[in-house]
Protein backbone atom coordinates (compact mmCIF):
# COMPACT_ATOMS: atom_id res chain seq x y z
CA UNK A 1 156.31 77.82 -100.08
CA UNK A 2 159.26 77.53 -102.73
CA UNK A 3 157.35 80.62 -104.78
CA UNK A 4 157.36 83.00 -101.62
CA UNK A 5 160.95 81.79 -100.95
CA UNK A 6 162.06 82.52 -104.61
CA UNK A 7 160.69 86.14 -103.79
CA UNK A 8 162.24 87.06 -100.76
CA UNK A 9 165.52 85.68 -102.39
CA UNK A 10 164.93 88.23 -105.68
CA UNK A 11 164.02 91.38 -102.94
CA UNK A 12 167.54 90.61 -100.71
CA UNK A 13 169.22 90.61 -104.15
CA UNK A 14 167.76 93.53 -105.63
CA UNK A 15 167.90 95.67 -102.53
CA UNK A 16 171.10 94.59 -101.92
CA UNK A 17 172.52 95.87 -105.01
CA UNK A 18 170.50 98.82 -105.17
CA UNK A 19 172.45 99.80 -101.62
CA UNK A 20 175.79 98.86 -102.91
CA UNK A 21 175.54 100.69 -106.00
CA UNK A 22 174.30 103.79 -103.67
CA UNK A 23 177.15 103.87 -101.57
CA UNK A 24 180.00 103.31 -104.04
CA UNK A 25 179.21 104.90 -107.13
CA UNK A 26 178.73 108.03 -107.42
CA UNK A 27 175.19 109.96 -108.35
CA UNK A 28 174.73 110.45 -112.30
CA UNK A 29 178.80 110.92 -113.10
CA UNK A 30 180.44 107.59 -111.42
CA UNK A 31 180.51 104.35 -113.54
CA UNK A 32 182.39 100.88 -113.57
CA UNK A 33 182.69 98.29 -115.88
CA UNK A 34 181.09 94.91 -115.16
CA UNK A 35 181.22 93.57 -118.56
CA UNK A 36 183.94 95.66 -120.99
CA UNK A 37 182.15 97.45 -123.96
CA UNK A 38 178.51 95.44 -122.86
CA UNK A 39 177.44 96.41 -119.10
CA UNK A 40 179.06 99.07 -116.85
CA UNK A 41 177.68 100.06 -113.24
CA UNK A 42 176.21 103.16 -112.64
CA UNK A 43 173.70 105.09 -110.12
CA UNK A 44 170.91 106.83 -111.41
CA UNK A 45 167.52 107.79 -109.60
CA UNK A 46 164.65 107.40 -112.17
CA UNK A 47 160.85 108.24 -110.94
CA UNK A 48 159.65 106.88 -113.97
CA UNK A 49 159.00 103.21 -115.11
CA UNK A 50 161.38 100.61 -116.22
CA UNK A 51 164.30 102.13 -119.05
CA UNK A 52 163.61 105.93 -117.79
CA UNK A 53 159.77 105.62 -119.36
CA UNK A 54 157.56 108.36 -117.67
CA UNK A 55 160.34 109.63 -115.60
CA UNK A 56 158.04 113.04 -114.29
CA UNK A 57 157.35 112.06 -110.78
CA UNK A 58 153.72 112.35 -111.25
CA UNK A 59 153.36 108.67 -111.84
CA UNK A 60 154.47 107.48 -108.34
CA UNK A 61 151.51 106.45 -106.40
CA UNK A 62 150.23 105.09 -109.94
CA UNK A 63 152.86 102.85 -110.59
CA UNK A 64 152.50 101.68 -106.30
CA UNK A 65 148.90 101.26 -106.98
CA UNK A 66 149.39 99.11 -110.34
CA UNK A 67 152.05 97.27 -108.10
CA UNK A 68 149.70 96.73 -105.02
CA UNK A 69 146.16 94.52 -107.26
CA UNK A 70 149.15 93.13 -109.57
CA UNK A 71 150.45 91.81 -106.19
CA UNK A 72 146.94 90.78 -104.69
CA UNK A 73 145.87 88.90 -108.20
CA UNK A 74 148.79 87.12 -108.30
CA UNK A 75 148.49 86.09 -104.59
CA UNK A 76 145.01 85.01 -105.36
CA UNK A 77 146.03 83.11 -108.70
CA UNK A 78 148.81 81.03 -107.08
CA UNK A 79 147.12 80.05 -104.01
CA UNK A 80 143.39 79.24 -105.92
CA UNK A 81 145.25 77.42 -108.80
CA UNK A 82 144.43 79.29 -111.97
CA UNK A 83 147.58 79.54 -113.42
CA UNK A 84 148.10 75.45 -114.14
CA UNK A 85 151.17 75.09 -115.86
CA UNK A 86 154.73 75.23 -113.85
CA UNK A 87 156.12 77.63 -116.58
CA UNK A 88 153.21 80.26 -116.24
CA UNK A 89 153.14 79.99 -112.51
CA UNK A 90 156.76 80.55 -112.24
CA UNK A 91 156.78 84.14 -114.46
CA UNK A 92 153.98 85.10 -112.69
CA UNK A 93 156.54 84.75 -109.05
CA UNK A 94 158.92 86.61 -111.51
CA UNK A 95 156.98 89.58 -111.99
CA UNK A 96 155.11 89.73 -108.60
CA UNK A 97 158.98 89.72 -107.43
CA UNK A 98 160.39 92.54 -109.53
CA UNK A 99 157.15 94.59 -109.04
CA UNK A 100 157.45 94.28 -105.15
CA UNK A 101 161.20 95.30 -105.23
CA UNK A 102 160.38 98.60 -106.99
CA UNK A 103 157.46 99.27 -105.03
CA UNK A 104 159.80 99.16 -102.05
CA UNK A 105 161.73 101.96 -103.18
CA UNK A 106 158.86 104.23 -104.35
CA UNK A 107 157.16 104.02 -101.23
CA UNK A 108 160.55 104.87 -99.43
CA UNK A 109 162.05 107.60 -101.54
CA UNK A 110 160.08 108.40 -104.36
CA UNK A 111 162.08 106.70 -106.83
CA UNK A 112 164.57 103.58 -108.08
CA UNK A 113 167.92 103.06 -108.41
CA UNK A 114 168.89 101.47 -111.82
CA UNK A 115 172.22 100.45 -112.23
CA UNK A 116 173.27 98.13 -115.28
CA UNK A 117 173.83 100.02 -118.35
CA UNK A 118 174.27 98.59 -121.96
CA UNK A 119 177.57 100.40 -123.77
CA UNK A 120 175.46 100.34 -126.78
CA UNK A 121 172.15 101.38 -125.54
CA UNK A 122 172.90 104.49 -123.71
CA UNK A 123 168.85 105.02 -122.64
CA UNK A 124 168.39 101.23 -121.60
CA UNK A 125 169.61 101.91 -117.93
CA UNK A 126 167.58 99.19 -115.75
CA UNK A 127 167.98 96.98 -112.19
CA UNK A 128 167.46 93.71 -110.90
CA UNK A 129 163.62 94.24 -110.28
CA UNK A 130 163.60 95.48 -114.12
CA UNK A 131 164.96 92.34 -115.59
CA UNK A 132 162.35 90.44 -113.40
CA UNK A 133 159.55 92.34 -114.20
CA UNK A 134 160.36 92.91 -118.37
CA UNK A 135 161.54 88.99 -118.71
CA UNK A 136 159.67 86.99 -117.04
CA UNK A 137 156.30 89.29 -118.33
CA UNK A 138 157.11 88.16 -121.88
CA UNK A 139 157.23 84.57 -120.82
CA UNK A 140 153.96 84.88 -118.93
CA UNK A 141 152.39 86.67 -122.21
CA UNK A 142 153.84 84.04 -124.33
CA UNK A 143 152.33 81.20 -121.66
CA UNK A 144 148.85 82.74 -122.28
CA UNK A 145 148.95 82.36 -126.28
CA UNK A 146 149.95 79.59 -126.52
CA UNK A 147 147.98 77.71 -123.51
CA UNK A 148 145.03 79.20 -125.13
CA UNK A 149 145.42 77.29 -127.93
CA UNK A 150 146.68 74.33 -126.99
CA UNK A 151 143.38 74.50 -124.60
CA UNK A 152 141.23 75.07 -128.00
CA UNK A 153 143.22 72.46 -129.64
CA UNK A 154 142.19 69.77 -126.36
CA UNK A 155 138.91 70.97 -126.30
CA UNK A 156 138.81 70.60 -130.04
CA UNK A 157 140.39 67.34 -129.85
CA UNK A 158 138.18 66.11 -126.84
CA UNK A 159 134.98 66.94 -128.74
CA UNK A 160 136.04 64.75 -132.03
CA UNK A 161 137.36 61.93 -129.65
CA UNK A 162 133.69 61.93 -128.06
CA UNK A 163 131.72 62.11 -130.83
CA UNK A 164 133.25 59.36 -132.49
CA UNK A 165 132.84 57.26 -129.17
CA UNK A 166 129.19 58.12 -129.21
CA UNK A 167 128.85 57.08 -132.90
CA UNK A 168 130.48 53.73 -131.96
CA UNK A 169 128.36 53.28 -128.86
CA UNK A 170 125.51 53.22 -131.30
CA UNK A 171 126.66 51.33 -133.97
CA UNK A 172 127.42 48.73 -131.25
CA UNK A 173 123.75 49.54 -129.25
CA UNK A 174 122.11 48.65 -132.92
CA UNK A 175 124.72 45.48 -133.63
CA UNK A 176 123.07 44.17 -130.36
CA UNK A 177 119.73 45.42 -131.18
CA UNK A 178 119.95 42.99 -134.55
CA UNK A 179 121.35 40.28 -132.69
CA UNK A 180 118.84 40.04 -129.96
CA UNK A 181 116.06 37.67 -130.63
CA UNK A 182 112.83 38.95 -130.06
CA UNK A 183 111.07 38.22 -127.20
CA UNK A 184 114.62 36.98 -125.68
CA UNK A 185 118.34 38.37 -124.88
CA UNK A 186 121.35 37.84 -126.66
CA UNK A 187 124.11 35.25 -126.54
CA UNK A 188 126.33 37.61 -125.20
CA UNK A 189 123.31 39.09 -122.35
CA UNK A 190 122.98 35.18 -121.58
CA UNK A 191 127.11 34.68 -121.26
CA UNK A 192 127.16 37.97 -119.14
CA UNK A 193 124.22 37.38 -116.81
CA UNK A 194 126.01 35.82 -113.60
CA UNK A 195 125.51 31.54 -113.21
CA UNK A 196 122.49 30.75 -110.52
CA UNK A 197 123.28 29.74 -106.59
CA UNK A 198 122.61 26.02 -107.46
CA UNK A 199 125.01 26.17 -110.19
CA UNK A 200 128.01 27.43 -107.79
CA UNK A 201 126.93 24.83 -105.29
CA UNK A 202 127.54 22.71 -107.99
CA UNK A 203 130.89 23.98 -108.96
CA UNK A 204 131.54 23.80 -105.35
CA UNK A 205 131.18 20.21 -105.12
CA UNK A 206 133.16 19.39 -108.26
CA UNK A 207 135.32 21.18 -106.81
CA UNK A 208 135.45 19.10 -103.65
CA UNK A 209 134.95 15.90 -105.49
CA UNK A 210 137.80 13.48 -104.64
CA UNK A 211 138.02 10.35 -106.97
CA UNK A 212 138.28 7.02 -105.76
CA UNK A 213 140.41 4.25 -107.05
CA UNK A 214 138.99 1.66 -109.67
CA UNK A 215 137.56 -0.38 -108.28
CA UNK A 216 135.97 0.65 -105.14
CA UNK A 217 132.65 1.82 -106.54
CA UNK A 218 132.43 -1.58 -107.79
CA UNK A 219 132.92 -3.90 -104.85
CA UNK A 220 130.72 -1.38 -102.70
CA UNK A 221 127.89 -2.20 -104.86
CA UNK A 222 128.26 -6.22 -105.32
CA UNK A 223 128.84 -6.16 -100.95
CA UNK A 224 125.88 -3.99 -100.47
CA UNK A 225 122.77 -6.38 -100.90
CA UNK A 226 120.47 -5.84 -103.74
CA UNK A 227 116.56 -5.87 -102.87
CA UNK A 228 114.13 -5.68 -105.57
CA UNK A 229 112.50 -2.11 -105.91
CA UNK A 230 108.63 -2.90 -104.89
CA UNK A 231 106.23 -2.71 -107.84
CA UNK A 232 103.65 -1.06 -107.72
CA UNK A 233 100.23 -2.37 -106.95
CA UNK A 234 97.51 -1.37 -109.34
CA UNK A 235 93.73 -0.23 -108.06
CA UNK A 236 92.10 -3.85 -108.49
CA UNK A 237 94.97 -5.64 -106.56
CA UNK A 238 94.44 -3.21 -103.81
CA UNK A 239 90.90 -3.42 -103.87
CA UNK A 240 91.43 -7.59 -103.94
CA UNK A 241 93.17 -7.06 -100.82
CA UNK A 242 91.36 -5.26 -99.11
CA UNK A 243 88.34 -7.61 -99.40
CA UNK A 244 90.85 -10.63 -98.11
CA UNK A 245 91.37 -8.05 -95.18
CA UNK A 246 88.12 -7.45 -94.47
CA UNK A 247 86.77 -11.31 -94.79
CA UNK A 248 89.87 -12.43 -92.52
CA UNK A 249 88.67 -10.64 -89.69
CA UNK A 250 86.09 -12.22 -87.39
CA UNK A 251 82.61 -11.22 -87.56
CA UNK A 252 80.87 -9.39 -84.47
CA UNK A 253 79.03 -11.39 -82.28
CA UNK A 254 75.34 -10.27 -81.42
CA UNK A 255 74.59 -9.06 -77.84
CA UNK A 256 73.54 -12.05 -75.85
CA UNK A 257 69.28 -11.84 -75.07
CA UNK A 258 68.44 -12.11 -71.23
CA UNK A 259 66.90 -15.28 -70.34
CA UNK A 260 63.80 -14.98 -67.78
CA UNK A 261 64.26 -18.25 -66.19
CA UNK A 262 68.38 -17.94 -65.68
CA UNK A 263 67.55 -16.67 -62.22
CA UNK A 264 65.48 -19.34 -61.26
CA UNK A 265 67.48 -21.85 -62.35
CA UNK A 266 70.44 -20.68 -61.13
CA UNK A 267 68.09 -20.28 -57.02
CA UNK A 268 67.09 -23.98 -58.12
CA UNK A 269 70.93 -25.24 -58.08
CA UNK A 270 71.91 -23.51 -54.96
CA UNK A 271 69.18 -24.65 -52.79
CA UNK A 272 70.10 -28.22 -50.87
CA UNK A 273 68.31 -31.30 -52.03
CA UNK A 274 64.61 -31.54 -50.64
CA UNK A 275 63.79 -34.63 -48.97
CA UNK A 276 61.91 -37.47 -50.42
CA UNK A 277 57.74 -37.58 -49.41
CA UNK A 278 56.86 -41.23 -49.63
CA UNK A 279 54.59 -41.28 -52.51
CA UNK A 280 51.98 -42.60 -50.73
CA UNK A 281 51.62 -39.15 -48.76
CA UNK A 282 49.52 -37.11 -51.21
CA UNK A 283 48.19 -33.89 -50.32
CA UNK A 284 43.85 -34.25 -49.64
CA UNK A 285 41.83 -32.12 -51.09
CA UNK A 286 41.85 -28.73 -49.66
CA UNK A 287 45.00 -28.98 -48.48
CA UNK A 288 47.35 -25.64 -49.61
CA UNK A 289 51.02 -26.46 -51.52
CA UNK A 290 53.72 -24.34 -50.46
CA UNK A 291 56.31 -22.77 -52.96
CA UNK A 292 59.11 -25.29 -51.03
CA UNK A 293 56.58 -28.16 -52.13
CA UNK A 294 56.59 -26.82 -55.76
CA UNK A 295 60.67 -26.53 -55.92
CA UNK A 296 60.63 -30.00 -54.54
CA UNK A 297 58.29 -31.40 -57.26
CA UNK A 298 60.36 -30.12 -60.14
CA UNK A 299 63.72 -31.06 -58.77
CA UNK A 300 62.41 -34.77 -58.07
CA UNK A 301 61.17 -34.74 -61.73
């Protein structure tokens, strides 16, 4: 933005004066002083390049053509970039500025109006567009030596400064290489590697850790009753014990055996008392004895 406005401010002031010159001095003869005995104003049409060089008027559409890929590459520098320093970026605005004013006026008419004139250089006759295009080209020329070099020298400068880092880099990797134990890592590995989760849990809780007053641990552990941690018991005592167990509990009792005569005996006790034969009644011979008669016997006896 500011490069295209310091353009279009170097056009309205060359044109400007190129029009004013045009209209009040007159052609070749006229003249006026600007500066006594240094620079006088005068009008003169020159088809030629800057100071009156190749002034033929073959060179017309040359010099518009130079004018036109200057213009383009200096468009295409400025907006990609390449130029990287202020200083060669602004002679480069210069000369795109002086080169557009003149091209203006070779297009137009065919040639350009130079009007400053040095008393004691009477063929150095030149315009506003010339003192663009001639001073701000030398700075631009000078910008490219001496960049150059100063980019050798940083290039130069960059490869020393990295070479010495990598030598250091290895004189450090093999310090550490002799320090390391075999089989293991370093002291400094071991201080680097990053502290387990159980260790911050544990910072954590120091961390939260409030103290208590003297005193209080104490009188928490002589209130709190004291048992006796149980000892042990060893294999024999648990074997001893487990006999004592087993001889402590009562013995199975055998399944009770069915008794044949339970039934009759219990028929016998249920049935009423049989009445009393006189003993003198015995049974004759061939007489039959009923079951009842048999019961009856047994029970008397």
């Amino acid at each position: 933005m500011y490069y295209a406005l310091a353009v279009v401010l170097v056009l309205i002031l060359d044109q400007w004066l190129k029009y004013w010159v045009t209209i009040n001095i007159v052609l070749n003869t006229g003249s006026r002083e600007l500066i006594p005995g240094i620079v006088s104003l005068v009008n003169i049409h020159n088809s030629g390049a800057a100071f009156g060089i190749l002034d033929s008027g073959d060179w017309r559409w040359a010099f518009v053509a130079i004018a036109v890929v200057f213009t383009a590459f200096a468009v295409y520098a400025l907006k990609k970039g390449l130029i990287q320093h202020a200083i060669g970026r602004w002679a480069m605005v210069g000369v795109l500025a002086g080169a557009i004013g003149n091209c203006i006026d070779r297009v137009l008419f065919g040639y350009v109006v130079d009007m400053f004139k040095l008393e004691f250089m009477n063929y150095a006759i030149f315009n506003v567009a010339d003192m663009f295009i001639s001073c701000c080209g030398v700075l631009f020329c000078l910008y490219i030596i001496f960049s150059g070099s100063g980019k050798k020298a940083e290039a130069a400068e960059a490869e020393a400064s990295g070479a010495h880092s990598r030598r250091k880099a290895k004189s450090a990797r093999g310090a550490a290489a002799k320090a390391r134990p075999r089989g293991g890592e370093s002291a400094a590995e071991r201080e680097e590697r990053p502290a387990p989760a159980r260790f911050e849990r544990a910072k954590d809780d120091a961390r939260t850790y409030t103290p208590r007053k003297a005193g209080e641990a104490a009188a928490e552990r002589s209130e709190a009753p004291r048992k006796a941690p149980a000892r042990p018991a060893s294999a024999a005592q648990a074997a001893a014990g487990t006999r004592s167990e087993a001889a402590s509990r009562p013995a199975p009792q055998a399944p009770a055996q069915a008794d044949p005569f339970a039934e009759w005996e219990k028929a016998a006790a249920s049935a009423p008392p049989a009445e009393k034969k006189p003993a003198g009644s015995q049974k004759k011979d061939g007489e039959e004895f009923s079951l009842e008669d048999i019961l009856a016997e047994f029970g008397s006896k």
